[in-house]
N, C-alpha and C. Protein backbone atom coordinates (compact mmCIF):
# COMPACT_ATOMS: atom_id res chain seq x y z
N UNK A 1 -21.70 -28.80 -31.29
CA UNK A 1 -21.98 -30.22 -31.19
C UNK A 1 -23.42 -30.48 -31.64
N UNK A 2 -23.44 -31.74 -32.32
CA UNK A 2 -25.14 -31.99 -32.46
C UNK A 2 -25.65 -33.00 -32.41
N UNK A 3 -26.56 -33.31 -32.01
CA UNK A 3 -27.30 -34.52 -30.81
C UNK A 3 -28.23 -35.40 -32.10
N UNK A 4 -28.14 -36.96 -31.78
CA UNK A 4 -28.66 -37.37 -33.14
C UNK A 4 -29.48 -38.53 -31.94
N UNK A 5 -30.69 -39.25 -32.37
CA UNK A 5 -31.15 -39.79 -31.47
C UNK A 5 -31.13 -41.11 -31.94
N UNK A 6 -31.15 -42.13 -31.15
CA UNK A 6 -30.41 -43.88 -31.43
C UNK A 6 -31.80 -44.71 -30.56
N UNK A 7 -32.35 -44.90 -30.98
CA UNK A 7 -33.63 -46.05 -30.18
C UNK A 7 -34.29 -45.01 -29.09
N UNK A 8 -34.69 -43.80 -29.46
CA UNK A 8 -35.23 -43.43 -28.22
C UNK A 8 -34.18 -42.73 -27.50
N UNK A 9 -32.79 -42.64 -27.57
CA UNK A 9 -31.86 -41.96 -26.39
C UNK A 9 -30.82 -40.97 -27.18
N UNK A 10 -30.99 -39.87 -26.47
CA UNK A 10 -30.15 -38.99 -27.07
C UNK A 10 -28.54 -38.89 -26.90
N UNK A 11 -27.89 -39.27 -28.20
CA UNK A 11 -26.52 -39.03 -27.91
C UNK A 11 -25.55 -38.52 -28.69
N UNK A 12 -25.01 -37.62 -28.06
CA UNK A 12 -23.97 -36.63 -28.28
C UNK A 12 -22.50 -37.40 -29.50
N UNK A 13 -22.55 -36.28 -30.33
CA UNK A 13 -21.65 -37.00 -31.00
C UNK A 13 -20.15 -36.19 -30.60
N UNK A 14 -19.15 -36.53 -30.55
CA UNK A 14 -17.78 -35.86 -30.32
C UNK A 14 -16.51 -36.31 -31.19
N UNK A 15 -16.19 -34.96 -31.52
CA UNK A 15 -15.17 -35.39 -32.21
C UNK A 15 -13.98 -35.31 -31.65
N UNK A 16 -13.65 -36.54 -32.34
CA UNK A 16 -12.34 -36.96 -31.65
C UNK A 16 -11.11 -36.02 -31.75
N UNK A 17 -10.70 -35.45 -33.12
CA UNK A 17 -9.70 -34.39 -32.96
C UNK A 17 -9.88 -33.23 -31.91
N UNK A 18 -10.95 -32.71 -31.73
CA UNK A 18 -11.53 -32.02 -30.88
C UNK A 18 -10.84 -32.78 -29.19
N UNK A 19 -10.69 -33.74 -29.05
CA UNK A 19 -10.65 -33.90 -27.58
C UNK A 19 -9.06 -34.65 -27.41
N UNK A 20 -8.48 -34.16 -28.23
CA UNK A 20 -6.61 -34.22 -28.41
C UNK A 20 -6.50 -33.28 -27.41
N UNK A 21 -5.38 -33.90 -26.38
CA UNK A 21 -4.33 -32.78 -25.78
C UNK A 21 -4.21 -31.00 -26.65
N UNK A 22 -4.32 -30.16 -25.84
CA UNK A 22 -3.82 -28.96 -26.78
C UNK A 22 -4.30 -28.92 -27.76
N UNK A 23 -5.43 -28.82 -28.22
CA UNK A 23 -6.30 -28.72 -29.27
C UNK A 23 -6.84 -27.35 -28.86
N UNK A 24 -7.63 -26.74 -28.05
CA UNK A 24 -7.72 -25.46 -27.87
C UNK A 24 -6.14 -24.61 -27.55
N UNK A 25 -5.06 -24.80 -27.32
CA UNK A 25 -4.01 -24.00 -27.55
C UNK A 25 -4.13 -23.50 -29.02
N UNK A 26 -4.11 -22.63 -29.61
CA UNK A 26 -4.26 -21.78 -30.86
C UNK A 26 -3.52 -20.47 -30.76
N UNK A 27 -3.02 -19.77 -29.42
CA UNK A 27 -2.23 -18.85 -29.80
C UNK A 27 -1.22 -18.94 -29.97
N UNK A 28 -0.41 -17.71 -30.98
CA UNK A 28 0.52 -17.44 -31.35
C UNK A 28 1.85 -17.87 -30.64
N UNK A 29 2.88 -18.15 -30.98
CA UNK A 29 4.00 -18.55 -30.30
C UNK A 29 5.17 -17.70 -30.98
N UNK A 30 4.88 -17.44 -32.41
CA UNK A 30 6.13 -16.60 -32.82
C UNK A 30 5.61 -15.27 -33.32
N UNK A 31 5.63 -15.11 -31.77
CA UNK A 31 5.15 -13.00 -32.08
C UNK A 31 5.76 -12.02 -31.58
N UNK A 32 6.11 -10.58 -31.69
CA UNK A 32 6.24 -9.71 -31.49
C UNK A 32 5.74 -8.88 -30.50
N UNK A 33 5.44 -8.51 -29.50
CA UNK A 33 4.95 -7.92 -28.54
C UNK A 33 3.21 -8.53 -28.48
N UNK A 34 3.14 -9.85 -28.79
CA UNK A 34 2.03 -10.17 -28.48
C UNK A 34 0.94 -10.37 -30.28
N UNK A 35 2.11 -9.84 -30.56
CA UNK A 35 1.58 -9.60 -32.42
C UNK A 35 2.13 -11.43 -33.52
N UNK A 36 1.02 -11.44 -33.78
CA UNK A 36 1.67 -12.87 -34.38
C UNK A 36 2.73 -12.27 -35.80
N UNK A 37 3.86 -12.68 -35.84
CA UNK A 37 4.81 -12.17 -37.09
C UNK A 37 4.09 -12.94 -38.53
N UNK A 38 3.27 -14.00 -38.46
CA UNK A 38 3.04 -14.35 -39.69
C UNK A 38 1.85 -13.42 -40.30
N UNK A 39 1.07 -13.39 -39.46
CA UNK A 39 -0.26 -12.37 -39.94
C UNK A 39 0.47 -10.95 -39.98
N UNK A 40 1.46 -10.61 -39.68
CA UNK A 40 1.44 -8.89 -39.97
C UNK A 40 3.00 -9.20 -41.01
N UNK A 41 3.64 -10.33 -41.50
CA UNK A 41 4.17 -10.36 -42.38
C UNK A 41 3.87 -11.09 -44.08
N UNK A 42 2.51 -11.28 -43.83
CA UNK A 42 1.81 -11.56 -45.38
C UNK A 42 1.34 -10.44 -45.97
N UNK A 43 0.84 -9.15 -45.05
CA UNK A 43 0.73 -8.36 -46.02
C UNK A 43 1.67 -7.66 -47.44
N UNK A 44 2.82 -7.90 -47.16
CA UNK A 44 4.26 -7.43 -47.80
C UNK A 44 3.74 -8.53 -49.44
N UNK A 45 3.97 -10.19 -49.13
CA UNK A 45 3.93 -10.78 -50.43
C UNK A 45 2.65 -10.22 -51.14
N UNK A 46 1.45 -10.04 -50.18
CA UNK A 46 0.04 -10.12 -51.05
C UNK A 46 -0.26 -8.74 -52.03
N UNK A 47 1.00 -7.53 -51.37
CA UNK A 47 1.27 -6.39 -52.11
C UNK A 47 1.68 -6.19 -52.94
N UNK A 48 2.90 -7.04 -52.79
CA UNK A 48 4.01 -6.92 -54.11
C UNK A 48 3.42 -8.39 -55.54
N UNK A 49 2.59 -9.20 -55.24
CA UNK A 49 2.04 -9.79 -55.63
C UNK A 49 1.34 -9.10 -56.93
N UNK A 50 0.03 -8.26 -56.30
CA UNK A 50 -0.52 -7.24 -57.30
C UNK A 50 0.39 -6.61 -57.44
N UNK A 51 1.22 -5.50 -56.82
CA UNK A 51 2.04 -4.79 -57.99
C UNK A 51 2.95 -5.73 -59.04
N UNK A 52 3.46 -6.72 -58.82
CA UNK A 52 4.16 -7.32 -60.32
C UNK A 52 3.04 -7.14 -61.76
N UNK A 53 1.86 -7.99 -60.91
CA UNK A 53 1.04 -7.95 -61.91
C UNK A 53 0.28 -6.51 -62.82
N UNK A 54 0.02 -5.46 -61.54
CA UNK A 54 -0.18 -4.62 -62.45
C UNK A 54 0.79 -3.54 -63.22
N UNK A 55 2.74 -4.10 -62.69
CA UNK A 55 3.42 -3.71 -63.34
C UNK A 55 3.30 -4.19 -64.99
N UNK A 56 3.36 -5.80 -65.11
CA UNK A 56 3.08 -6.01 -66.18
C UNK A 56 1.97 -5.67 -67.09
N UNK A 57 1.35 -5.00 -66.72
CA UNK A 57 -0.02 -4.56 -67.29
C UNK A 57 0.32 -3.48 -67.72
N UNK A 58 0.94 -2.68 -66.90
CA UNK A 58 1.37 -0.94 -67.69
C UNK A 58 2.62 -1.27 -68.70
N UNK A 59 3.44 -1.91 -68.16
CA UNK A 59 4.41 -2.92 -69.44
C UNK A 59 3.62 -3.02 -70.89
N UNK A 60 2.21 -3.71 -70.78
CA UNK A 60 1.69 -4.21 -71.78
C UNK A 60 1.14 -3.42 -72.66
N UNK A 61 0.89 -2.28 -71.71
CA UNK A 61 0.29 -1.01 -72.15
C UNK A 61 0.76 0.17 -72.82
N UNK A 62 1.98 0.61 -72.09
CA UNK A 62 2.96 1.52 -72.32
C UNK A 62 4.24 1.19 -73.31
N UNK A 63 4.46 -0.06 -73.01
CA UNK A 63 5.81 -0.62 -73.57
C UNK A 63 7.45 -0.12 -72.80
N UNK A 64 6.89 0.94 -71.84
CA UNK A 64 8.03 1.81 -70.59
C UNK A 64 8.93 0.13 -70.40
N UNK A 65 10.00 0.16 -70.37
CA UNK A 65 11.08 -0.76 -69.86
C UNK A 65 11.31 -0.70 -68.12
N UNK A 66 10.96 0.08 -68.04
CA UNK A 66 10.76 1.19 -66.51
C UNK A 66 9.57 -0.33 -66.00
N UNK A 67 8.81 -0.27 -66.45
CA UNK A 67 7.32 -1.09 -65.76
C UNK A 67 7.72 -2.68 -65.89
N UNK A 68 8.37 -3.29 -67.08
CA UNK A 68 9.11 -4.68 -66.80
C UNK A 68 9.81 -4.66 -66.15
N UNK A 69 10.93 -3.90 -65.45
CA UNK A 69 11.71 -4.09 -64.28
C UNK A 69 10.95 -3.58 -62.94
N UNK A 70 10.25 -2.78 -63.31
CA UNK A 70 9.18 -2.97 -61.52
C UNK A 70 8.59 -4.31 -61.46
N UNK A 71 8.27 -5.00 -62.72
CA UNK A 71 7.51 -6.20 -62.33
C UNK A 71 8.58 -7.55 -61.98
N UNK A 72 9.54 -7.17 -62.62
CA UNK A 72 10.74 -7.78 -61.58
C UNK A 72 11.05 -7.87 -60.25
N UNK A 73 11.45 -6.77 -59.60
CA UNK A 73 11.51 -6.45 -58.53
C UNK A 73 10.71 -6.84 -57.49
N UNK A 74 9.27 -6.52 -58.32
CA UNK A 74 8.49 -6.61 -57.46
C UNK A 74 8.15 -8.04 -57.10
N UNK A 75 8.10 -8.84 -58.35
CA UNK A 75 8.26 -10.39 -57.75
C UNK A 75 9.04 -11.17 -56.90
N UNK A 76 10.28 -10.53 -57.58
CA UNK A 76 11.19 -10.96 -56.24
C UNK A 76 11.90 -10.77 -54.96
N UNK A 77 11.03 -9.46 -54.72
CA UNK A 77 10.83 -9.13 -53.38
C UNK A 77 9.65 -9.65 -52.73
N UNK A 78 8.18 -10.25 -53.90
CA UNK A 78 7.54 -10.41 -52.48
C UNK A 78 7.86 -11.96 -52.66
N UNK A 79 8.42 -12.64 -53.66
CA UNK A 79 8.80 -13.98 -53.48
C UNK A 79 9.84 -14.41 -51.66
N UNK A 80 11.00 -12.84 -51.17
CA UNK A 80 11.57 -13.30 -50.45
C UNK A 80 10.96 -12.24 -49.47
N UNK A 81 10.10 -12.00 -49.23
CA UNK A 81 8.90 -11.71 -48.16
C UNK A 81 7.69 -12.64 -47.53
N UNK A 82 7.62 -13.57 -48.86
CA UNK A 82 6.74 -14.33 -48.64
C UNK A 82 7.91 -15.34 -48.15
N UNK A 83 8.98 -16.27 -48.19
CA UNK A 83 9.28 -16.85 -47.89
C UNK A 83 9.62 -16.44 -46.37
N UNK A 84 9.91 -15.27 -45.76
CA UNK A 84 9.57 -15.01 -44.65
C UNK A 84 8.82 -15.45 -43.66
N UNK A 85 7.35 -14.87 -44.83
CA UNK A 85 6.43 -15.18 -43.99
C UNK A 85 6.16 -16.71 -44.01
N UNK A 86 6.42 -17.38 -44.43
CA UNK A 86 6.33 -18.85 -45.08
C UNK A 86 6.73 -19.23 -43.81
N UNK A 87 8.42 -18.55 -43.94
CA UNK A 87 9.19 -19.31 -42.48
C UNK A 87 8.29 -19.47 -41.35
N UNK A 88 7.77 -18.26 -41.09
CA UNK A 88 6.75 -18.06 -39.51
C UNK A 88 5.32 -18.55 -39.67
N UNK A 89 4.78 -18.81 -40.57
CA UNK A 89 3.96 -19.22 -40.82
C UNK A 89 3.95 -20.91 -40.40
N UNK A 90 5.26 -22.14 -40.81
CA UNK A 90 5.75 -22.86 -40.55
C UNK A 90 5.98 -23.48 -39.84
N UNK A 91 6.57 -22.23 -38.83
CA UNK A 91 7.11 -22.39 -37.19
C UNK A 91 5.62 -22.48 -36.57
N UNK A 92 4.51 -21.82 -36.88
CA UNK A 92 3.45 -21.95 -36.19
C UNK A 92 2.54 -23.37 -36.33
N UNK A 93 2.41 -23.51 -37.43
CA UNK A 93 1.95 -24.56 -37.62
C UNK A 93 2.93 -25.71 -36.49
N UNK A 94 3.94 -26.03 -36.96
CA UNK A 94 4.78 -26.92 -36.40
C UNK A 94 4.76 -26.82 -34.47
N UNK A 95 4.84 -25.33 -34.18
CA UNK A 95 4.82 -25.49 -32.38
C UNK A 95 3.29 -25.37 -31.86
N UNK A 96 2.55 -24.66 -32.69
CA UNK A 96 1.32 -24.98 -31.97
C UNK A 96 0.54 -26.19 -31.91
N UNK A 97 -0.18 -26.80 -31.16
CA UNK A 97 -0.70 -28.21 -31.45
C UNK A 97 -1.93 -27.50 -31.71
N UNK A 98 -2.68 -26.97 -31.36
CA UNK A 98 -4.27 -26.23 -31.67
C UNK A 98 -4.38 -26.23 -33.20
N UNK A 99 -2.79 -25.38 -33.77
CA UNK A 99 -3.06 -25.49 -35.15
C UNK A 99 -2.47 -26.44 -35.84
N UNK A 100 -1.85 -27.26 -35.49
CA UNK A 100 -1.74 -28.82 -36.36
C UNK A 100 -2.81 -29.41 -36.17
N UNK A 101 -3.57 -29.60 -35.32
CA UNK A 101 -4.35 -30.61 -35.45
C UNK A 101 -5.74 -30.38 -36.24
N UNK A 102 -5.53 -29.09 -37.02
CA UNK A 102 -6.71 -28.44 -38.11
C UNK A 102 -6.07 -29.23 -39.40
N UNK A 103 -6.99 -29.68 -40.22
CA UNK A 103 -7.19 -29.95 -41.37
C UNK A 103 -6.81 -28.99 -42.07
N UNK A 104 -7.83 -27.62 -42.04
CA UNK A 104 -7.61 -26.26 -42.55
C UNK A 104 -6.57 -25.98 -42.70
N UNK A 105 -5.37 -25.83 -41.52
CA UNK A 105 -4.36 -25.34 -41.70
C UNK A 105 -3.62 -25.86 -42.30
N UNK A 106 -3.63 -27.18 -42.31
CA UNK A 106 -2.36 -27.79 -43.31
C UNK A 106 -2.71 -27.80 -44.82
N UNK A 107 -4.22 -27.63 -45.08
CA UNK A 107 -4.42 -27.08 -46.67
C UNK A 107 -3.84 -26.26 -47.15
N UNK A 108 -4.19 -24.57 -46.08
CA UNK A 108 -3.55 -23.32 -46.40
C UNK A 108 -1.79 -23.22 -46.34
N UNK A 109 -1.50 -24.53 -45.51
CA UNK A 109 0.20 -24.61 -45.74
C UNK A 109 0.57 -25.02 -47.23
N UNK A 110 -0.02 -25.98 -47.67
CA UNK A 110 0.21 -26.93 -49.07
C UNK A 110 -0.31 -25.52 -50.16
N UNK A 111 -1.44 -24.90 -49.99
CA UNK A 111 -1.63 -23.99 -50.81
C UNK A 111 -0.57 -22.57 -50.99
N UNK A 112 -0.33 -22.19 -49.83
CA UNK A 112 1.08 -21.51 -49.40
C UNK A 112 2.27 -21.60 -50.10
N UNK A 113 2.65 -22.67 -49.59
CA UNK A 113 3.89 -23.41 -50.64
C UNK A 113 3.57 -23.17 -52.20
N UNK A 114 2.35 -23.91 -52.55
CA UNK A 114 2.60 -23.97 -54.19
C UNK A 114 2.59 -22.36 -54.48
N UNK A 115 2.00 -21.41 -53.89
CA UNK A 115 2.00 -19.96 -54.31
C UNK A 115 3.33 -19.15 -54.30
N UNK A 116 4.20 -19.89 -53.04
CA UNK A 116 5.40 -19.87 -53.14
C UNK A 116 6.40 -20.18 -54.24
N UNK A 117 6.36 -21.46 -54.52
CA UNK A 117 6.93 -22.06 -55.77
C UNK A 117 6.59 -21.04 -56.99
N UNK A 118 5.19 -21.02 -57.21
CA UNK A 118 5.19 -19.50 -58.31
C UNK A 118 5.54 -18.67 -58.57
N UNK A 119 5.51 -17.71 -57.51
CA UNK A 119 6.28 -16.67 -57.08
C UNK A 119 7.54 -16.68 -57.29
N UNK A 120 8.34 -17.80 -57.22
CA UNK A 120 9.58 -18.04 -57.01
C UNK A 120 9.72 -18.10 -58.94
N UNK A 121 8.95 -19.53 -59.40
CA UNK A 121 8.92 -19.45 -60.64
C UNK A 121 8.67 -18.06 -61.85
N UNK A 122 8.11 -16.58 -60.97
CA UNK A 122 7.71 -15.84 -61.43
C UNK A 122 9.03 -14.99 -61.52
N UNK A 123 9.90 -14.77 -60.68
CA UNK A 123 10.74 -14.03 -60.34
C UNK A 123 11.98 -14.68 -61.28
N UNK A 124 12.16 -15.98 -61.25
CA UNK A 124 13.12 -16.61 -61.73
C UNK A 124 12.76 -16.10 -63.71
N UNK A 125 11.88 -16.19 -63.64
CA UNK A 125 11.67 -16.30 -65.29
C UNK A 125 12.05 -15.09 -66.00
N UNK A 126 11.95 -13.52 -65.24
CA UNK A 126 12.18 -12.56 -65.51
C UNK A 126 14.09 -12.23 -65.12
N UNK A 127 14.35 -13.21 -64.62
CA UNK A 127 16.05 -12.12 -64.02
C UNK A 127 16.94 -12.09 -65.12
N UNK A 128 16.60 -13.04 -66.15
CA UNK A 128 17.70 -12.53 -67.33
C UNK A 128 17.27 -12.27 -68.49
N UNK A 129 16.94 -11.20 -68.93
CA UNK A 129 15.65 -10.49 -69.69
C UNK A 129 14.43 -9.93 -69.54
N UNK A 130 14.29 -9.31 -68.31
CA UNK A 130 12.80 -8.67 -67.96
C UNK A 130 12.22 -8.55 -68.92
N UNK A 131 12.19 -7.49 -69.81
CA UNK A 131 11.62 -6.80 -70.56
C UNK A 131 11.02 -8.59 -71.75
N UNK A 132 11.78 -8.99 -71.88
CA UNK A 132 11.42 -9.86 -72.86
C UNK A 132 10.09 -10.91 -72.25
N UNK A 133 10.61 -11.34 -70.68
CA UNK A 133 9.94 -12.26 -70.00
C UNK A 133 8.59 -11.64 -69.94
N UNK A 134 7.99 -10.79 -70.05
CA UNK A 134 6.90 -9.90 -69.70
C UNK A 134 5.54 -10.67 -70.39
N UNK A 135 5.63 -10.85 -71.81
CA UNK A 135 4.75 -11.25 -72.68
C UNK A 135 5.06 -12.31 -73.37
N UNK A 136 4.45 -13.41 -73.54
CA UNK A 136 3.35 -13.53 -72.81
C UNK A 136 3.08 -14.39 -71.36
N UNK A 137 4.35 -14.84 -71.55
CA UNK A 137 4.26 -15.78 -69.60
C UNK A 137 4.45 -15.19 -68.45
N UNK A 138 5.17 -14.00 -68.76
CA UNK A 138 5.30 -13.39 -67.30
C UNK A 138 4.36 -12.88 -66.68
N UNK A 139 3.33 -12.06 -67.74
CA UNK A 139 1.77 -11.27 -67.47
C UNK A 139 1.01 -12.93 -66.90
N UNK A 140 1.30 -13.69 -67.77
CA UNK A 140 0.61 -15.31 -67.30
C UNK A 140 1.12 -15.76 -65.56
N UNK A 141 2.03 -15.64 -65.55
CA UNK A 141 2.56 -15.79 -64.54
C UNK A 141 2.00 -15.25 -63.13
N UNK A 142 2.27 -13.70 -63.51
CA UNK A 142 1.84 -13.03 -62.54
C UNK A 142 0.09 -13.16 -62.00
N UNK A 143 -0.95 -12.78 -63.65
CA UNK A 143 -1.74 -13.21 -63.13
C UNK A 143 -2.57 -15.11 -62.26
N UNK A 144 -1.78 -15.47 -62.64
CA UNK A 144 -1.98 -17.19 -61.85
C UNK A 144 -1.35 -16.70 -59.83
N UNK A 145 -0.59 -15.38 -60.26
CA UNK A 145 -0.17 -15.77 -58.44
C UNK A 145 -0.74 -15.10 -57.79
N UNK A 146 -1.73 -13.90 -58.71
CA UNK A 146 -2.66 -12.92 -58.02
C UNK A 146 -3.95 -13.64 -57.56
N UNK A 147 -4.21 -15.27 -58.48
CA UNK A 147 -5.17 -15.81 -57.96
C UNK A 147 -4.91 -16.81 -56.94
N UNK A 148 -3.71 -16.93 -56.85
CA UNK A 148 -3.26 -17.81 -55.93
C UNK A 148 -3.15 -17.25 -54.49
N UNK A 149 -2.89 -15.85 -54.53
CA UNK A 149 -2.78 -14.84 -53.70
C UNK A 149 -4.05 -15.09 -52.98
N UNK A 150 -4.96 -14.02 -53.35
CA UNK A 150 -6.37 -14.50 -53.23
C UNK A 150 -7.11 -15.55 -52.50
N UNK A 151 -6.55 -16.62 -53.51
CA UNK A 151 -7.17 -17.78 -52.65
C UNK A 151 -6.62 -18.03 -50.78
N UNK A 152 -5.23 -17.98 -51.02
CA UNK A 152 -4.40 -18.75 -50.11
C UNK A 152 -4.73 -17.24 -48.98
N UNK A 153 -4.83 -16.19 -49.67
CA UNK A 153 -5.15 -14.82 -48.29
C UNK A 153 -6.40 -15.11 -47.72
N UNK A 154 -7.19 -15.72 -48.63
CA UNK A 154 -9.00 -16.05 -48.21
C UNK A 154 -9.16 -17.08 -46.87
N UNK A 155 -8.33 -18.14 -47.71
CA UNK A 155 -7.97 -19.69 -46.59
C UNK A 155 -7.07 -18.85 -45.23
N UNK A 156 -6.75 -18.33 -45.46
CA UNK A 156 -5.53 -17.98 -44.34
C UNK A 156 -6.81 -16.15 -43.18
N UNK A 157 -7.34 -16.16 -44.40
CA UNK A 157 -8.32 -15.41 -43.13
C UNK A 157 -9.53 -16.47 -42.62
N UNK A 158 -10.08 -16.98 -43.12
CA UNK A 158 -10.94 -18.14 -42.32
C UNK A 158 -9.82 -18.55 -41.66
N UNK A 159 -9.37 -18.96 -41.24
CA UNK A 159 -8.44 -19.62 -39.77
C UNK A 159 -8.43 -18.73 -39.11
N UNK A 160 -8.16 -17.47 -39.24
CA UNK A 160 -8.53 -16.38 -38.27
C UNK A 160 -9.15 -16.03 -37.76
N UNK A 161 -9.99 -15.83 -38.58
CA UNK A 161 -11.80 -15.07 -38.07
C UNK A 161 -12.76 -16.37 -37.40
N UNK A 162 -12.62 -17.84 -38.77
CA UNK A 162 -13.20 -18.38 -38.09
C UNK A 162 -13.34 -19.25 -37.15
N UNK A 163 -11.87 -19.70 -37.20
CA UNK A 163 -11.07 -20.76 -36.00
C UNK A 163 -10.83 -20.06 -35.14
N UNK A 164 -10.17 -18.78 -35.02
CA UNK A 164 -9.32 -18.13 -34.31
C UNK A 164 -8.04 -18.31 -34.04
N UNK A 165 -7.42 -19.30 -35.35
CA UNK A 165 -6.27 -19.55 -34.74
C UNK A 165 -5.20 -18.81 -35.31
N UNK A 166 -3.69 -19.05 -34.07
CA UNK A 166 -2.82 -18.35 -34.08
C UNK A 166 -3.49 -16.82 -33.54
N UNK A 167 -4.23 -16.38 -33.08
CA UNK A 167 -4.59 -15.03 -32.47
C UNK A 167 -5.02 -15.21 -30.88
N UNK A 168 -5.61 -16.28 -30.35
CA UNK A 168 -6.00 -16.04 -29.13
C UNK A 168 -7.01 -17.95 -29.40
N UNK A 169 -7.18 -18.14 -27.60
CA UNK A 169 -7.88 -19.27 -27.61
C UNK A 169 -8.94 -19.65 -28.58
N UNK A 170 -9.13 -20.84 -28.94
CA UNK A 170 -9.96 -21.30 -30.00
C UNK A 170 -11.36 -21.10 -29.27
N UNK A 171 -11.94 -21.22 -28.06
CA UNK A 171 -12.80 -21.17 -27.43
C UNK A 171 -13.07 -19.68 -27.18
């Protein structure tokens, strides 16, 4: 909080989202022995993410037919890993009030989604012709979701580290 002074008298400024019902509620609701399922199920998309991409790269390199169908695979497994995690990711937003009522979080949802849609668009572009889809949109492809990756893993660790949310009280 920070104190601004008005004729001589000091007064406190407060924010109003801040003093909503359940605004410090921030933990997890859809977890596993205490484990939030969305944070220990993003690692899967943000993996298979880089491997498409650096499948297509040894693709680009090698010309192996072997490396355009890993970069297949690999998209569209973490496309339906990430929609997983999407799901729980979702559910949290939606039952916790601590984390709806962040700004933050509903960015990293909207950013989420469109990385989703990519992913999805990435996977779709390769299923009938890998090998062909590879060059030059699919390498395009992939690299746009490695930065999308990135970003949306970056946004999605600040809510963690620096909100604390979905892990334990915001306070």
């Amino acid at each position: 909080m920070t104190t601004e002074t008005v004729e001589g008298e000091d007064e406190e400024l407060i924010d109003p989202i801040s003093q909503s019902p359940g605004f410090d509620e921030t933990e997890s609701r859809i977890s596993l022995l205490g484990h939030p399922i969305h944070a220990m199920s993003v690692a899967f998309p943000v993996a298979l993410t880089f491997c498409a991409f650096g499948a297509d790269a040894l693709y680009w390199w090698t010309g192996d037919a072997f490396w355009a169908r890993a970069a297949m695979w690999a998209a569209g497994t973490g496309f339906l890993f990430g929609m997983f995690a999407g799901f729980s990711g979702t559910a949290e937003l939606l039952l916790v009030s601590g984390i709806r009522a962040r700004a933050p979080a509903w960015t990293h949802f909207i950013i989420a989604v469109t990385l989703l849609a990519l992913l999805g668009a990435n996977w779709g572009h390769r299923l009938y012709g890998y090998e062909d889809a590879v060059l030059p949109y699919g390498i395009l492809l992939s690299a746009v979701c490695v930065a999308m990756v990135a970003f949306t893993g970056w946004h999605g660790g600040k809510l963690v580290f620096d909100y604390r949310l979905g892990t334990s009280k915001s306070n």
